[in-house]
PDB file of N, CA and C in Angstrom:
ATOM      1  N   UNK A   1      13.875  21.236   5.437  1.00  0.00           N
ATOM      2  CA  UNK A   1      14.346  20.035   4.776  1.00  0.00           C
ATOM      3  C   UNK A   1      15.505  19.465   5.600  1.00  0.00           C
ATOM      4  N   UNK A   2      15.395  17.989   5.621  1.00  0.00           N
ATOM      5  CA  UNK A   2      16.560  17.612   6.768  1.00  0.00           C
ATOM      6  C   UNK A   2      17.612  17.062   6.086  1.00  0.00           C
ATOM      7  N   UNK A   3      18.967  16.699   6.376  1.00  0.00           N
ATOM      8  CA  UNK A   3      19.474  15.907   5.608  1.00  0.00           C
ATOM      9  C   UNK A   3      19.628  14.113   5.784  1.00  0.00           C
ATOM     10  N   UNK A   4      20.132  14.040   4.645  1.00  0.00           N
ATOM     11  CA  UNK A   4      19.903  12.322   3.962  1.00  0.00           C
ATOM     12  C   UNK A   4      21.181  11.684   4.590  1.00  0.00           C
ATOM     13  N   UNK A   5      21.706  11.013   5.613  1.00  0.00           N
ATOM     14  CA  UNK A   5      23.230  10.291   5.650  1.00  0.00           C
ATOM     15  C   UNK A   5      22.857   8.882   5.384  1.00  0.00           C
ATOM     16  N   UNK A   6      24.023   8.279   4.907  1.00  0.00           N
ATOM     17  CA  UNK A   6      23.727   6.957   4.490  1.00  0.00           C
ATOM     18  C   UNK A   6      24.885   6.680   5.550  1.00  0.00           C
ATOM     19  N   UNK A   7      24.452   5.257   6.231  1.00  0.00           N
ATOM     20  CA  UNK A   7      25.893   4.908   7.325  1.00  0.00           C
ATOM     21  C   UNK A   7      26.719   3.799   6.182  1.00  0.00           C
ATOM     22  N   UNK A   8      27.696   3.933   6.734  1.00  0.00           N
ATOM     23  CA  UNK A   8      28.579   2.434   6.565  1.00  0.00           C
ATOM     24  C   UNK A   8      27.450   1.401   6.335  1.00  0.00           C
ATOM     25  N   UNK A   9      27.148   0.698   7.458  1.00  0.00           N
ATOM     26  CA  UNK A   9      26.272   0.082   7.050  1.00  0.00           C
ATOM     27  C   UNK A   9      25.110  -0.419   6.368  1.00  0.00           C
ATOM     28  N   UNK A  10      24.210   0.625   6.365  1.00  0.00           N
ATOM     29  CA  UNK A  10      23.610   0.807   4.941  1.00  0.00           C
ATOM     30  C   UNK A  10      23.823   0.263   3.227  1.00  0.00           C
ATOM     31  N   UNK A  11      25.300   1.195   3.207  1.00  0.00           N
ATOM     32  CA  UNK A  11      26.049   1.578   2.015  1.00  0.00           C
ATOM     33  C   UNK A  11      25.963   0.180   1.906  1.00  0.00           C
ATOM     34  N   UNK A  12      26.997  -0.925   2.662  1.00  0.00           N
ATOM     35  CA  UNK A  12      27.194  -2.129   2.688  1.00  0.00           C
ATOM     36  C   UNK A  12      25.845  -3.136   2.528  1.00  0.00           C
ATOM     37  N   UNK A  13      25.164  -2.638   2.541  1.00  0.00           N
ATOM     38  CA  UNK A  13      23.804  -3.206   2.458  1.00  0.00           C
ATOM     39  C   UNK A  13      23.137  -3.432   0.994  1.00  0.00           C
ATOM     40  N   UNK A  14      23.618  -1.691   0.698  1.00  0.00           N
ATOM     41  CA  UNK A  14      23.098  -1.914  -0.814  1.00  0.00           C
ATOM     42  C   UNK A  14      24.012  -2.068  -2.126  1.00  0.00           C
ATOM     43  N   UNK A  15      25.297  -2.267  -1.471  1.00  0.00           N
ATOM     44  CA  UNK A  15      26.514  -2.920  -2.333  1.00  0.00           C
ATOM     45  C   UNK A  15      26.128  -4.650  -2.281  1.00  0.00           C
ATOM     46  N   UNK A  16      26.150  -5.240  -1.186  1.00  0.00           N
ATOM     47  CA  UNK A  16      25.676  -6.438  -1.295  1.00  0.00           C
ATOM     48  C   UNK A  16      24.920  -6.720  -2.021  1.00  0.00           C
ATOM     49  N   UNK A  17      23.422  -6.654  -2.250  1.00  0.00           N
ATOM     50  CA  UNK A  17      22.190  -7.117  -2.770  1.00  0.00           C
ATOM     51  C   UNK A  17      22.519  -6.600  -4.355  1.00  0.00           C
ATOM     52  N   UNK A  18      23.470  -5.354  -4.219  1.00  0.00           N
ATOM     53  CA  UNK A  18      23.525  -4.720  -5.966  1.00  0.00           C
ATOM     54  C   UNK A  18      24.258  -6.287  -6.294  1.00  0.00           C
ATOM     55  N   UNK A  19      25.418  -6.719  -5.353  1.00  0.00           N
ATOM     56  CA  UNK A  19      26.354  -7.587  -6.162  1.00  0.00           C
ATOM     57  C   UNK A  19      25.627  -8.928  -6.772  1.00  0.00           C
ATOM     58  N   UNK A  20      24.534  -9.103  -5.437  1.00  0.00           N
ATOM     59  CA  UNK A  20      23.594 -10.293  -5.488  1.00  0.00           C
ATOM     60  C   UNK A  20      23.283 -10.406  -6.675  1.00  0.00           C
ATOM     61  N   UNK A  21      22.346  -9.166  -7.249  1.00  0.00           N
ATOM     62  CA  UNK A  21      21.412  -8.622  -8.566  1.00  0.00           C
ATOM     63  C   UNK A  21      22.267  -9.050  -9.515  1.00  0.00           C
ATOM     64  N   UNK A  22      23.529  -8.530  -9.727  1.00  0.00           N
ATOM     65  CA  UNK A  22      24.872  -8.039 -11.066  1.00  0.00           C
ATOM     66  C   UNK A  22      25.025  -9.267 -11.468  1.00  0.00           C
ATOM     67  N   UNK A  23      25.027 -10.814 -10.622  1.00  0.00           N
ATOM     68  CA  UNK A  23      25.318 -11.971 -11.065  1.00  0.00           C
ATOM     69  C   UNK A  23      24.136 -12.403 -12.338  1.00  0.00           C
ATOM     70  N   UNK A  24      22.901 -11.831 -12.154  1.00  0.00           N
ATOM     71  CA  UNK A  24      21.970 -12.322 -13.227  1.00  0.00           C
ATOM     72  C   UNK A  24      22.025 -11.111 -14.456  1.00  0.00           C
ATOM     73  N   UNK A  25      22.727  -9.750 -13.835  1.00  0.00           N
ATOM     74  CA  UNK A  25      22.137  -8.636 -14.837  1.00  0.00           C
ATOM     75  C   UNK A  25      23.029  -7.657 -14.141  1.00  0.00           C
ATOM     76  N   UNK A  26      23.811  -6.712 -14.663  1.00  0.00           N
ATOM     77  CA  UNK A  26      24.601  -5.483 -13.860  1.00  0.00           C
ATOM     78  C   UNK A  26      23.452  -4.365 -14.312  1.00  0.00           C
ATOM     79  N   UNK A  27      23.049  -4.367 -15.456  1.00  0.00           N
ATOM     80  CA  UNK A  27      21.962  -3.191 -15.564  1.00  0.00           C
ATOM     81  C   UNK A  27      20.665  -2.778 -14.638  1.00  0.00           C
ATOM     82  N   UNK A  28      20.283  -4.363 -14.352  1.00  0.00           N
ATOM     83  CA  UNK A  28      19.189  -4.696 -13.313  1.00  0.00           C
ATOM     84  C   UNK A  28      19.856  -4.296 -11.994  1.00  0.00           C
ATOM     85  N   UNK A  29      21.244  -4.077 -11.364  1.00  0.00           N
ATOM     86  CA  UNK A  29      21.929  -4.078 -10.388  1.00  0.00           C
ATOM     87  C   UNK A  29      21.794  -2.792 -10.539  1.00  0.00           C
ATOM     88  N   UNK A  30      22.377  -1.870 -11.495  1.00  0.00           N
ATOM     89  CA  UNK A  30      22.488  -0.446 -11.330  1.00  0.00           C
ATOM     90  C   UNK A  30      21.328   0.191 -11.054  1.00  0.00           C
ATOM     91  N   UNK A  31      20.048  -0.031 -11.651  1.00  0.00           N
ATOM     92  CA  UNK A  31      18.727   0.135 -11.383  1.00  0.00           C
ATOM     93  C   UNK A  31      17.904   0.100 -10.035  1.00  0.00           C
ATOM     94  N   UNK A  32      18.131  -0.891  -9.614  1.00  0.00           N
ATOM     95  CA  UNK A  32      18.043  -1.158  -8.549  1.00  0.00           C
ATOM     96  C   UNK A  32      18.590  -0.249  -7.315  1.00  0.00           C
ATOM     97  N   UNK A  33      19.767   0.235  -7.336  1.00  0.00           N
ATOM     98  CA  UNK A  33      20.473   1.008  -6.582  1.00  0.00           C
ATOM     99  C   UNK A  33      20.065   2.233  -6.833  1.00  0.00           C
ATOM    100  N   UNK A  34      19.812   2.635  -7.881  1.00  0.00           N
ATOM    101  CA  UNK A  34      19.646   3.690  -8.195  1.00  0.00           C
ATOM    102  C   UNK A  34      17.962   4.169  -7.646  1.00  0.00           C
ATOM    103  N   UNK A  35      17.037   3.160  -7.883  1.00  0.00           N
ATOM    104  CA  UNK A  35      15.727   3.795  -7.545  1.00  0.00           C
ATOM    105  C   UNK A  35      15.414   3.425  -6.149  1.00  0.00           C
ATOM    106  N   UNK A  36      16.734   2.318  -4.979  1.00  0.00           N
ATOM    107  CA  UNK A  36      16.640   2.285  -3.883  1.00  0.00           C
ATOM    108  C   UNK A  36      17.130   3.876  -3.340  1.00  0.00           C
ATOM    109  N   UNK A  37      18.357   4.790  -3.716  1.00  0.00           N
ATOM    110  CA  UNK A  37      18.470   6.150  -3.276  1.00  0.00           C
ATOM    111  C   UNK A  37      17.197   6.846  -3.658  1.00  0.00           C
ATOM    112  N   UNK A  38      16.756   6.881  -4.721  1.00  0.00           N
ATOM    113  CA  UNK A  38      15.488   7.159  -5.259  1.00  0.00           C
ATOM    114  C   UNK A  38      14.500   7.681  -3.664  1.00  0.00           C
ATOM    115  N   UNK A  39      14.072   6.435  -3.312  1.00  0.00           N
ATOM    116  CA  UNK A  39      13.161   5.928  -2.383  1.00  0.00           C
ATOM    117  C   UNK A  39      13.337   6.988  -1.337  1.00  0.00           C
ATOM    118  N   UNK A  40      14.781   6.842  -0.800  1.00  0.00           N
ATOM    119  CA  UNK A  40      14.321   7.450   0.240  1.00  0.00           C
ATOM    120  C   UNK A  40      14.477   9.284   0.303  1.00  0.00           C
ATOM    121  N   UNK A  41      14.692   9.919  -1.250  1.00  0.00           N
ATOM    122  CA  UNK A  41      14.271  10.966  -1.211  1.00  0.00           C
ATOM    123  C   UNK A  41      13.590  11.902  -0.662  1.00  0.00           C
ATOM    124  N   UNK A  42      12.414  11.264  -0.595  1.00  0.00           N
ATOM    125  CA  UNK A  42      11.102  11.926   0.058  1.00  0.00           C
ATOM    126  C   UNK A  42      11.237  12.116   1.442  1.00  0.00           C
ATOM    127  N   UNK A  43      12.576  11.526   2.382  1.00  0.00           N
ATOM    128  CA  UNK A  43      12.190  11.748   3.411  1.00  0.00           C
ATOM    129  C   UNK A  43      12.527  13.231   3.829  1.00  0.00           C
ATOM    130  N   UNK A  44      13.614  13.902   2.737  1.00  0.00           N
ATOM    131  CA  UNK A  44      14.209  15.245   3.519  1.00  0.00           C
ATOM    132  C   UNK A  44      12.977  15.679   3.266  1.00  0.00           C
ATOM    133  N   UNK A  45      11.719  15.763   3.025  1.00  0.00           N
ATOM    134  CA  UNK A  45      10.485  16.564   3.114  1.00  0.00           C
ATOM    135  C   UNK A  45       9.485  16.199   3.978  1.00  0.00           C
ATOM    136  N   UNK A  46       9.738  14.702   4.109  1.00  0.00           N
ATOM    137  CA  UNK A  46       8.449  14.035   5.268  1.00  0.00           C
ATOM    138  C   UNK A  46       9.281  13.258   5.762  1.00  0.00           C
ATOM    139  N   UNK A  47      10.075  13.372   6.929  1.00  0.00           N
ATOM    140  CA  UNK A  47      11.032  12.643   7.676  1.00  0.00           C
ATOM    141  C   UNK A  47      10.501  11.158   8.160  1.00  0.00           C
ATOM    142  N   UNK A  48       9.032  11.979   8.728  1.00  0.00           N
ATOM    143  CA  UNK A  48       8.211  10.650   9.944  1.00  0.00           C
ATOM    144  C   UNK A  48       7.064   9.748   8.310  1.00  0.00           C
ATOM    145  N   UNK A  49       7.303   9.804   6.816  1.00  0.00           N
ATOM    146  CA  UNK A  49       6.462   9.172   5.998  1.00  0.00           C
ATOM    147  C   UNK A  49       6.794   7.487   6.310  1.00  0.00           C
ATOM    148  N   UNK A  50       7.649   7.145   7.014  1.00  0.00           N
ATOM    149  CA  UNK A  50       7.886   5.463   7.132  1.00  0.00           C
ATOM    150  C   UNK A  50       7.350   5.392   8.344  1.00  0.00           C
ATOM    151  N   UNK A  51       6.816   4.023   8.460  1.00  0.00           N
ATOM    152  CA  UNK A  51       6.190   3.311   9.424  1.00  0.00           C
ATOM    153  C   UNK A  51       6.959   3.270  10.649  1.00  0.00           C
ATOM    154  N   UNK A  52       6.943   3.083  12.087  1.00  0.00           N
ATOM    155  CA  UNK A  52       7.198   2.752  12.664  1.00  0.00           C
ATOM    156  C   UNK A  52       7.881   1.496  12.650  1.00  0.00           C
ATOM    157  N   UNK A  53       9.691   0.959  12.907  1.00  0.00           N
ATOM    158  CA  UNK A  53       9.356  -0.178  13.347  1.00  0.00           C
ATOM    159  C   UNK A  53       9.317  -0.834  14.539  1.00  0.00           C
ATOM    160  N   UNK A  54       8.343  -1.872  13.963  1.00  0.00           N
ATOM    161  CA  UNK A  54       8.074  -2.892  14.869  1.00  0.00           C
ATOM    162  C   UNK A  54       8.533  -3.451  15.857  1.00  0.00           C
ATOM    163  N   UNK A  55       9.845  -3.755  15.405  1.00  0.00           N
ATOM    164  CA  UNK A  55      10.694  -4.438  16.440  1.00  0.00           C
ATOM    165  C   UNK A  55      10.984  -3.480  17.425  1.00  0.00           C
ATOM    166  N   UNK A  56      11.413  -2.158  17.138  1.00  0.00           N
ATOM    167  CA  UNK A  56      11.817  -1.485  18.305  1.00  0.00           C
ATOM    168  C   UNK A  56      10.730  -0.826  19.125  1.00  0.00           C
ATOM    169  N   UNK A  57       9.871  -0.403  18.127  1.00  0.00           N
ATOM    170  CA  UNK A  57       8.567   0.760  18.811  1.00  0.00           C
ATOM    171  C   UNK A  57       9.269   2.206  19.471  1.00  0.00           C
ATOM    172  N   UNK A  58       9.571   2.379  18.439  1.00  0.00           N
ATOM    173  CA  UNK A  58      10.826   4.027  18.613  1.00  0.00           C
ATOM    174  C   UNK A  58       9.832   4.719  17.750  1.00  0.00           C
ATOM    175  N   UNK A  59       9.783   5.833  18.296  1.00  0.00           N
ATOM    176  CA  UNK A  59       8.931   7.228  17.063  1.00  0.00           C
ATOM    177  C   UNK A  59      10.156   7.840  16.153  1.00  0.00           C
ATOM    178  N   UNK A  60      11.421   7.603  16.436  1.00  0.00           N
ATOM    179  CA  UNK A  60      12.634   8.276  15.860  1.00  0.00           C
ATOM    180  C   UNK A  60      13.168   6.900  14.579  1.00  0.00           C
ATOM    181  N   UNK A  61      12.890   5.772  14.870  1.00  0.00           N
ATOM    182  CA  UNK A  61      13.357   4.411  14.353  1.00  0.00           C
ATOM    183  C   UNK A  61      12.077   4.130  13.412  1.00  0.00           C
ATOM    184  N   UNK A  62      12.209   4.899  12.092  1.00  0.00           N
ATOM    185  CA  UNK A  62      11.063   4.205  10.770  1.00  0.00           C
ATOM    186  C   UNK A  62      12.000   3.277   9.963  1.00  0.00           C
ATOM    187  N   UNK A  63      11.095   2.965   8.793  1.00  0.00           N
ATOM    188  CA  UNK A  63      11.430   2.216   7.670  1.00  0.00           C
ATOM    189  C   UNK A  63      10.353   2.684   6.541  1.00  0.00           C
ATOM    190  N   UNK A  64      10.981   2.543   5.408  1.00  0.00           N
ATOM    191  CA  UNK A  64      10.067   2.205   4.132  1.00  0.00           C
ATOM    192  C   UNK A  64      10.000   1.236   3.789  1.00  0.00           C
ATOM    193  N   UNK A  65       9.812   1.060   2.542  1.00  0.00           N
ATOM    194  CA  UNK A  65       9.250  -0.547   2.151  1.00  0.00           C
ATOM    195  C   UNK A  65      10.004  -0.495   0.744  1.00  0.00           C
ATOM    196  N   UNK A  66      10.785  -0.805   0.112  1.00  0.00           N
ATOM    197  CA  UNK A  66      10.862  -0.297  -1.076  1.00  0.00           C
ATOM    198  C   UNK A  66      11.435  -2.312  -1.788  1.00  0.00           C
ATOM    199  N   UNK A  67      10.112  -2.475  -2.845  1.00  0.00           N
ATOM    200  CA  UNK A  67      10.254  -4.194  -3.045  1.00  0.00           C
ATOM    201  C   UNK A  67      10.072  -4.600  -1.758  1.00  0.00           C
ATOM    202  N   UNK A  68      11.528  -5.353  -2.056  1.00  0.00           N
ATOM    203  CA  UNK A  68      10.754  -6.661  -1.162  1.00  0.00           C
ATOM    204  C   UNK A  68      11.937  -6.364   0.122  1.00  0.00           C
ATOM    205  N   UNK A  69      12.714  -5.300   0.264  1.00  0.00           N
ATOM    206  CA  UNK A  69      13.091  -4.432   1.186  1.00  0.00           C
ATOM    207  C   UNK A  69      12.805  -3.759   2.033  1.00  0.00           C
ATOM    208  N   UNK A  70      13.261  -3.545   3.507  1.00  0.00           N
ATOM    209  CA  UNK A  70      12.871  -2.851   4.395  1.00  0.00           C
ATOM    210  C   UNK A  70      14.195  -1.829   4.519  1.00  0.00           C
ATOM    211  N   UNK A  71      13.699  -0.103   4.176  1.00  0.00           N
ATOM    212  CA  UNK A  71      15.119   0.484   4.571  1.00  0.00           C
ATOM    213  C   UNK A  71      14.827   1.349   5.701  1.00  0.00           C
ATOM    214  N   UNK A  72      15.798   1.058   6.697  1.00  0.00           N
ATOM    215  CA  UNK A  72      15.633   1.395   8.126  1.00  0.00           C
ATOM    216  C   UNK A  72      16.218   2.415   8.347  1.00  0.00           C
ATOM    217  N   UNK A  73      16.001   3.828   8.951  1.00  0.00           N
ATOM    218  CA  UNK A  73      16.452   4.725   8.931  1.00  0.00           C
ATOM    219  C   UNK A  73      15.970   5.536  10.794  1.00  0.00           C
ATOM    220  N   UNK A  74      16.852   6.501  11.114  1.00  0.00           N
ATOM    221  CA  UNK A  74      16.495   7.201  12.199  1.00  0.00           C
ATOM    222  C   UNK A  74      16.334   8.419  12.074  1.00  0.00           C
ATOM    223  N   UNK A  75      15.646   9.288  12.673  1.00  0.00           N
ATOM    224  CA  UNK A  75      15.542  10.791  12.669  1.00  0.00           C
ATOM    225  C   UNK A  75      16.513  10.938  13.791  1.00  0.00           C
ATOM    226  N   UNK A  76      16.976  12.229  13.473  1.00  0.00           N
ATOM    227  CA  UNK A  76      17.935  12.555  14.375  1.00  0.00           C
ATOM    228  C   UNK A  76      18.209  14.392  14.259  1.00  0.00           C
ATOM    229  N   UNK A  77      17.432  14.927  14.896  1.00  0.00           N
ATOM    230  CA  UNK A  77      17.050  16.677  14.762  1.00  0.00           C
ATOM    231  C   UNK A  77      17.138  16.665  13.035  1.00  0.00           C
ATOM    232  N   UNK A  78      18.495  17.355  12.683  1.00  0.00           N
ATOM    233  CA  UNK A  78      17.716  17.621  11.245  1.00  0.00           C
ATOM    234  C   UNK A  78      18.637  16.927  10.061  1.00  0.00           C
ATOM    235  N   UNK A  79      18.501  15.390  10.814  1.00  0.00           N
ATOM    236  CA  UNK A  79      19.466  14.534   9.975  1.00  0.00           C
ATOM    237  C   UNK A  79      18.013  13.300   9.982  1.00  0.00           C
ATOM    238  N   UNK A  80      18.267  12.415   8.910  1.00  0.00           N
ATOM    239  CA  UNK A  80      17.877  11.056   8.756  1.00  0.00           C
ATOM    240  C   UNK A  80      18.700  10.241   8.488  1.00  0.00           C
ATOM    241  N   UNK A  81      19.206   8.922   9.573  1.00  0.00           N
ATOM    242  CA  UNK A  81      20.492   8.325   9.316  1.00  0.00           C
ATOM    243  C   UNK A  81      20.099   7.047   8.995  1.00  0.00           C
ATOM    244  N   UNK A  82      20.360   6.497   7.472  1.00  0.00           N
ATOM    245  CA  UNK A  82      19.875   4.995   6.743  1.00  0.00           C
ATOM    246  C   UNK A  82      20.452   4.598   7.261  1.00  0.00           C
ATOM    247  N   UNK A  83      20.175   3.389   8.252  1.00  0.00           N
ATOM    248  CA  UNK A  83      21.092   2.509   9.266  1.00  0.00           C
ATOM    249  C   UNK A  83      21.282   1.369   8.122  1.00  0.00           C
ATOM    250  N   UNK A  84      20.340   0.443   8.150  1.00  0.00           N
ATOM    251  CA  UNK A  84      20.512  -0.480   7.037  1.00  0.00           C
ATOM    252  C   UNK A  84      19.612  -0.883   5.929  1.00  0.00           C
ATOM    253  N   UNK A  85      19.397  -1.815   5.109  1.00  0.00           N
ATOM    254  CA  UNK A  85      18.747  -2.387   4.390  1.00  0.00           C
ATOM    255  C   UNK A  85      18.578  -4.072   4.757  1.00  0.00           C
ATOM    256  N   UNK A  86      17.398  -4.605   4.485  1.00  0.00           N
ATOM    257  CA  UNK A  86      16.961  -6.190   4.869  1.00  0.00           C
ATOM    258  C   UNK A  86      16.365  -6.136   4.324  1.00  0.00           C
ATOM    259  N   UNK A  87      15.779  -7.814   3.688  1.00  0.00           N
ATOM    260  CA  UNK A  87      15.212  -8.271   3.080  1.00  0.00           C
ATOM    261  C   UNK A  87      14.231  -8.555   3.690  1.00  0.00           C
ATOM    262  N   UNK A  88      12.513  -8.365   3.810  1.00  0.00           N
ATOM    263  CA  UNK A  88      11.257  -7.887   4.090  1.00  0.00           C
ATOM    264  C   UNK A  88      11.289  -9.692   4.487  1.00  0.00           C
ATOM    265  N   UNK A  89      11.973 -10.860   4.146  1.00  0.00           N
ATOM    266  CA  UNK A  89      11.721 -11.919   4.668  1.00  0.00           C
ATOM    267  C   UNK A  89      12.543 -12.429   5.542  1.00  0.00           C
ATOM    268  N   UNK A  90      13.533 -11.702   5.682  1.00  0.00           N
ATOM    269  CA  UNK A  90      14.616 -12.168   6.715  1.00  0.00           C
ATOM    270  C   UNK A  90      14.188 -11.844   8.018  1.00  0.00           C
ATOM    271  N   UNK A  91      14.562 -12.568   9.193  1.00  0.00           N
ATOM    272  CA  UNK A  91      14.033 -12.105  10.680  1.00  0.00           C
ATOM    273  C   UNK A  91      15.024 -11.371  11.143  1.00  0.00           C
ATOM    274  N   UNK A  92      14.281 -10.675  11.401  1.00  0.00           N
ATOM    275  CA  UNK A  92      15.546  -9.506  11.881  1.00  0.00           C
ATOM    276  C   UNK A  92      15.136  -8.964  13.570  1.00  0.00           C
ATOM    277  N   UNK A  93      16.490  -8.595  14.637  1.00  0.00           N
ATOM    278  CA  UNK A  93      16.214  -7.993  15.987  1.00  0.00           C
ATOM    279  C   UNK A  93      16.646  -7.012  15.809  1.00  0.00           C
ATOM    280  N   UNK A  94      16.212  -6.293  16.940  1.00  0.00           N
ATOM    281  CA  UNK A  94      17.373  -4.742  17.310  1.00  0.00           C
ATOM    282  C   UNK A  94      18.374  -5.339  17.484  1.00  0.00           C
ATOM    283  N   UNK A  95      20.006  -4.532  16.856  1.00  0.00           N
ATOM    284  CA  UNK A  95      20.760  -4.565  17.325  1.00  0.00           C
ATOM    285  C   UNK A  95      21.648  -5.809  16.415  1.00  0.00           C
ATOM    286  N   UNK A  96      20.915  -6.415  15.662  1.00  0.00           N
ATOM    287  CA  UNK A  96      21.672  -7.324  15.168  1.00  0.00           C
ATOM    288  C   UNK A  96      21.941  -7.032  13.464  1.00  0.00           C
TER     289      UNK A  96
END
């Protein structure tokens, strides 16, 4: 089993979109956060279960899908590091 780090950035990722949510509903906000950590549970058991992404074409650089979210994460020996969170419609590069 590997472990789960969430970066700075990440964190900041899913504080944002919670704050986004909290303006229509804080319950819907807490929820939300809560079944986004949820999500990426599964990886300390199946590290490589997210797709490849695209943009980079890294075997170490996946994502899940969770809504209408992309959460981007790296393997790293026996760590998985949540780099960030984006919105599945936003254009996004490496590096930005």
């Amino acid at each position: 089993m590997v472990e789960i780090i969430w970066s700075p950035t990440a964190l900041s990722d899913a504080d944002s979109i919670a704050e986004y949510i909290a303006r229509d509903s804080v319950e819907r906000a807490f929820l939300f956060v809560r079944r986004l950590f949820d999500a990426v549970e599964h990886l300390q058991d199946f590290p490589c279960s997210g797709r490849i992404i695209p943009e980079i074409n890294d075997a170490n650089c996946r994502e899940i899908i969770y809504g209408a979210y992309r959460i981007m994460y790296r393997i790293e020996y026996e760590q998985i590091w949540i780099t960030g969170i984006i919105h599945g419609a936003r254009e996004w590069k490496a590096g930005s």
